[in-house]
Structure formats: structure tokens, C-alpha cells
Protein backbone atom coordinates (compact mmCIF):
# COMPACT_ATOMS: atom_id res chain seq x y z
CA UNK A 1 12.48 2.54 14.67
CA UNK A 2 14.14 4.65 12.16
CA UNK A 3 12.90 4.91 8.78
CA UNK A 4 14.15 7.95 5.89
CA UNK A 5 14.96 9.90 9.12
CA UNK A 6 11.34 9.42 10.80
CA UNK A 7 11.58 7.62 14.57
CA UNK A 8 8.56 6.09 15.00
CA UNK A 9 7.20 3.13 17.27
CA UNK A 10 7.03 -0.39 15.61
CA UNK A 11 4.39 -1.38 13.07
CA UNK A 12 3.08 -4.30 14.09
CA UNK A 13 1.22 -6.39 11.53
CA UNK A 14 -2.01 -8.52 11.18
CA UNK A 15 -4.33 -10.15 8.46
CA UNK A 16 -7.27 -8.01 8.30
CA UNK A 17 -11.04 -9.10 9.19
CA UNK A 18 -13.84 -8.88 6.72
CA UNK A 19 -15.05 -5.65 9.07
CA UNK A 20 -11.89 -3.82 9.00
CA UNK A 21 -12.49 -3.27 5.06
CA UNK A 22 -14.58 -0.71 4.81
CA UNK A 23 -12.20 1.14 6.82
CA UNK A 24 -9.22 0.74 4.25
CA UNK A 25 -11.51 1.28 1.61
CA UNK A 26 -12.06 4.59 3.07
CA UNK A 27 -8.17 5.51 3.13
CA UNK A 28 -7.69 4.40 -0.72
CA UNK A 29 -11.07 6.69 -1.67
CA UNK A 30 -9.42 9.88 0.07
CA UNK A 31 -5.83 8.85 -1.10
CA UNK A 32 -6.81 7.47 -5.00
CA UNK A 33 -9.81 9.42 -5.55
CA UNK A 34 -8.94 12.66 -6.99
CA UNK A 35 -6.04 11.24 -8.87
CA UNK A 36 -9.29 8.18 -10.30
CA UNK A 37 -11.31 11.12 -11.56
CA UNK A 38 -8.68 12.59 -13.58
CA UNK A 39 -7.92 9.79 -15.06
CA UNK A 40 -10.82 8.15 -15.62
CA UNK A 41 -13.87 9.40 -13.91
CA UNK A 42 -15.29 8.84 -10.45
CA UNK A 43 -18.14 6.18 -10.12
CA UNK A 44 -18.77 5.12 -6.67
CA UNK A 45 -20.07 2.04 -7.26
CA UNK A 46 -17.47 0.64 -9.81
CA UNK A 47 -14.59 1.62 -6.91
CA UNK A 48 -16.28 0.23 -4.42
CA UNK A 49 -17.27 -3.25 -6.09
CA UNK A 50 -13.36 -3.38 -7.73
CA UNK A 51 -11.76 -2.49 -4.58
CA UNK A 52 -13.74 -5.28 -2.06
CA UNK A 53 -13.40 -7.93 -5.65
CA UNK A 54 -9.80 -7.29 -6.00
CA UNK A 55 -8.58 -6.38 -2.05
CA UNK A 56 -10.33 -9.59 -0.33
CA UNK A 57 -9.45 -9.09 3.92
CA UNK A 58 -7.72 -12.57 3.43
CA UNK A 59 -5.07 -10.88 0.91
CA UNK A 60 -4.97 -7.46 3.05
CA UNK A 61 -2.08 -6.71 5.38
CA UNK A 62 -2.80 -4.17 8.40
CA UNK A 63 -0.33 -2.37 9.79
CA UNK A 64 -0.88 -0.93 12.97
CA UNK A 65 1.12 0.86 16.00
CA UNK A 66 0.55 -0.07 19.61
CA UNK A 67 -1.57 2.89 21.68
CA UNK A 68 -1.82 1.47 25.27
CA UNK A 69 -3.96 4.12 26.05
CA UNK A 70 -6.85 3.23 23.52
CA UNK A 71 -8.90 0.07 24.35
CA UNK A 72 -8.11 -1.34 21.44
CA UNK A 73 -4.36 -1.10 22.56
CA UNK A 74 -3.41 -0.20 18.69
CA UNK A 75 -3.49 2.45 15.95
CA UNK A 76 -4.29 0.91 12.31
CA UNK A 77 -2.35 3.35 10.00
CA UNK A 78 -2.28 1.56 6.90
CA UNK A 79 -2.09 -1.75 4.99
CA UNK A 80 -0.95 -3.57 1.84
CA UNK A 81 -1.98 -5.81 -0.41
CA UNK A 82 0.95 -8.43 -1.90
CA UNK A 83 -0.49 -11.13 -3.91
CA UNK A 84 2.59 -13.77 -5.21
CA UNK A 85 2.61 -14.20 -8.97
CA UNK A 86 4.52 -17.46 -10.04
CA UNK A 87 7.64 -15.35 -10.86
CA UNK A 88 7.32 -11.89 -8.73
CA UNK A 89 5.32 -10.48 -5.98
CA UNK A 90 2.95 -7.52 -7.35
CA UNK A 91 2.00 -5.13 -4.62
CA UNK A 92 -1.51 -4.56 -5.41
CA UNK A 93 -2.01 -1.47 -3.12
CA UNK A 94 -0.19 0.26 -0.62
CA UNK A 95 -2.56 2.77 1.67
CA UNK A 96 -1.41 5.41 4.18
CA UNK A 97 -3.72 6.80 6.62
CA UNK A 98 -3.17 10.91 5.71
CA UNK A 99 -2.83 11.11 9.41
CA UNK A 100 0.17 9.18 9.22
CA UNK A 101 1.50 9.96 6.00
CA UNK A 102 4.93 11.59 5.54
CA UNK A 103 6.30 10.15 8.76
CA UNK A 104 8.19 7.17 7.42
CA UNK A 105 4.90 4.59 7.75
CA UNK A 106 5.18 4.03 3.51
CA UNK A 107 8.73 3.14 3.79
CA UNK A 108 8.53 1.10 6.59
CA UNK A 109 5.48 -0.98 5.48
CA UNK A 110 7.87 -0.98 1.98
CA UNK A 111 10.83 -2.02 4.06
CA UNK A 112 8.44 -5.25 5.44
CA UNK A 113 8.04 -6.03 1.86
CA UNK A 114 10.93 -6.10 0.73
CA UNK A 115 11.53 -8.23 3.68
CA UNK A 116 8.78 -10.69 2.11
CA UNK A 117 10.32 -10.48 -1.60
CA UNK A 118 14.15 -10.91 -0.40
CA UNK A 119 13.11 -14.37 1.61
CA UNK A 120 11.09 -15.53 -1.24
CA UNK A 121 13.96 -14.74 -3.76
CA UNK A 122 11.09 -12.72 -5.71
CA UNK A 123 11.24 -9.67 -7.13
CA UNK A 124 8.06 -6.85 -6.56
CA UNK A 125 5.58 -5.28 -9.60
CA UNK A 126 3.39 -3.06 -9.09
CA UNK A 127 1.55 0.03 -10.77
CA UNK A 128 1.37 3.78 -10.34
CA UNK A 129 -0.84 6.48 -12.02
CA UNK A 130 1.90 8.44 -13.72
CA UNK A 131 -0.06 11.57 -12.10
CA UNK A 132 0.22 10.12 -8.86
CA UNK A 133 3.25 11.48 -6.85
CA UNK A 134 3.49 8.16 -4.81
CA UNK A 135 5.40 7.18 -8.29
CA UNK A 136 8.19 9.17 -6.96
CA UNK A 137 8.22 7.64 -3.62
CA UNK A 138 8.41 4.19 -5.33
CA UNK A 139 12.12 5.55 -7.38
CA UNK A 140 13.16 6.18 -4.40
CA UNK A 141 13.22 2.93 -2.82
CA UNK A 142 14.87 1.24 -5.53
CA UNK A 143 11.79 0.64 -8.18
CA UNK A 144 12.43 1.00 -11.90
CA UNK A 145 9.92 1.67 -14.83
CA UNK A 146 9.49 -1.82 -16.39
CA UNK A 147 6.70 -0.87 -18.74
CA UNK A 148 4.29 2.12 -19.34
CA UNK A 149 1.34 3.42 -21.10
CA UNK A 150 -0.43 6.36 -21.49
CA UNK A 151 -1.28 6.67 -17.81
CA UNK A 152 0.70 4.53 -15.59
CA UNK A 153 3.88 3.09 -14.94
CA UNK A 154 4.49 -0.61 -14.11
CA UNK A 155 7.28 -0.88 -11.83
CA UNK A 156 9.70 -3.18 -10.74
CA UNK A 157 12.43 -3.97 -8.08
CA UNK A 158 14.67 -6.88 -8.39
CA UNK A 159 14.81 -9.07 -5.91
């Protein structure tokens, strides 16, 4: 597969189990966390309780590339959340392994959906910390700033 100039084996993608949380809430605290405290303030236990309340496993996408020579037969580099709104999709989180990152995984778990959006007819929200570079990688595939405040963007690409 071929993704902004990245070959890279299929992602192959699953519902996640209850178990497999704590592992994607480790990704978002090394991805979100430095950009969190300068917004806001680091407390563990508020992240922790808003990520499991708001990311249930039922609602949380893994992505994952096959690795025959692993006994679990698969790498898990990153997952989404989409939860449908009655007139949009909103893409509640988007997380990257930082193994995997800058290889063409974010654009081609973006690319699956978009794939989502376009068969619903629905067009994708979602939010960025304006000091969050990821806001850049968003423009590039098409989102535009719908709203903003004093530290995010809301974000929008038409379906």
C-alpha cells in the first residue's frame, strides 16, 4: 500500500477488547500529554477516567499490520475513535503508535475514514489543540477550520 509516498503492508482493522485499552491509553498519554499540560495541566486521574468514559473498546477502532513472525500474527499500531452524530461523523481521537508515526499509518487510518464518511454520505468533525502539530496534518487531508476558540480548532471535511 501506498500512502503520502510511504509503502507499507495493509492495516487490517478490528473492534478493540476491553483489555486492549489500557494499551491505547498509553499511546494518547505519550502522544497528548505534553501538549494537555500546556494547555491545561496534567492530572492523571482526570485523563485516565475521561479517556476510558469517553473512548469505550466498543467505540475504538484498532488498526493493526500482520507480523507472521510474532504469535500474535499482528502489530497494533494505532486506532480511532468515530462516533456518528445525526448529521456528521466526529472523529473523537486518532492515535499513532510513535513507533509507527511518520510512515503514512495517520493517513491511511484517515483514508479508512473517509472511506466510512463517503458511504454514509456524512461529513467528519473533529478537534485539534491549536498547539498540536497534528492540526497541520488534518489541512492537509482536506479538513477546514469550522470553528475555534482560544485553544483549539474544530474541524471539518465535507463529505
Amino acid at each position: 500500500m501506498t500512502c503520502d509516498g510511504h509503502t507499507h503492508p495493509p492495516l487490517r482493522y478490528r473492534k478493540a477488547r476491553p483489555a486492549e485499552m489500557d494499551w491505547a491509553y498509553r499511546i494518547f498519554k505519550t502522544g497528548m500529554q505534553s501538549y494537555i499540560t500546556r494547555t491545561w495541566g496534567w492530572n492523571e486521574l482526570f485523563q485516565e477516567h475521561s479517556f476510558f468514559a469517553n473512548l469505550p473498546a466498543s467505540s475504538f477502532v484498532i488498526a493493526s499490520i500482520d507480523a507472521p513472525d510474532l504469535e500474535s500474527g499482528r502489530i497494533d499500531i494505532g486506532g480511532y475513535c468515530l462516533k456518528p452524530k445525526t448529521d456528521h461523523l466526529y472523529l473523537e481521537m486518532l492515535l499513532i503508535d510513535p513507533a509507527w508515526q511518520r510512515r503514512g499509518y495517520g493517513s491511511a487510518i484517515m483514508a479508512e475514514v473517509m472511506r466510512e464518511a463517503n458511504r454514509r454520505t456524512m461529513a467528519v468533525r473533529l478537534s485539534v489543540l491549536k498547539i498540536n502539530p497534528a492540526y497541520r496534518f488534518y489541512q492537509h487531508l482536506g479538513f477546514v477550520i469550522e470553528a475555534e476558540d482560544d485553544i483549539r480548532y474544530r474541524m471539518i471535511r465535507a463529505a
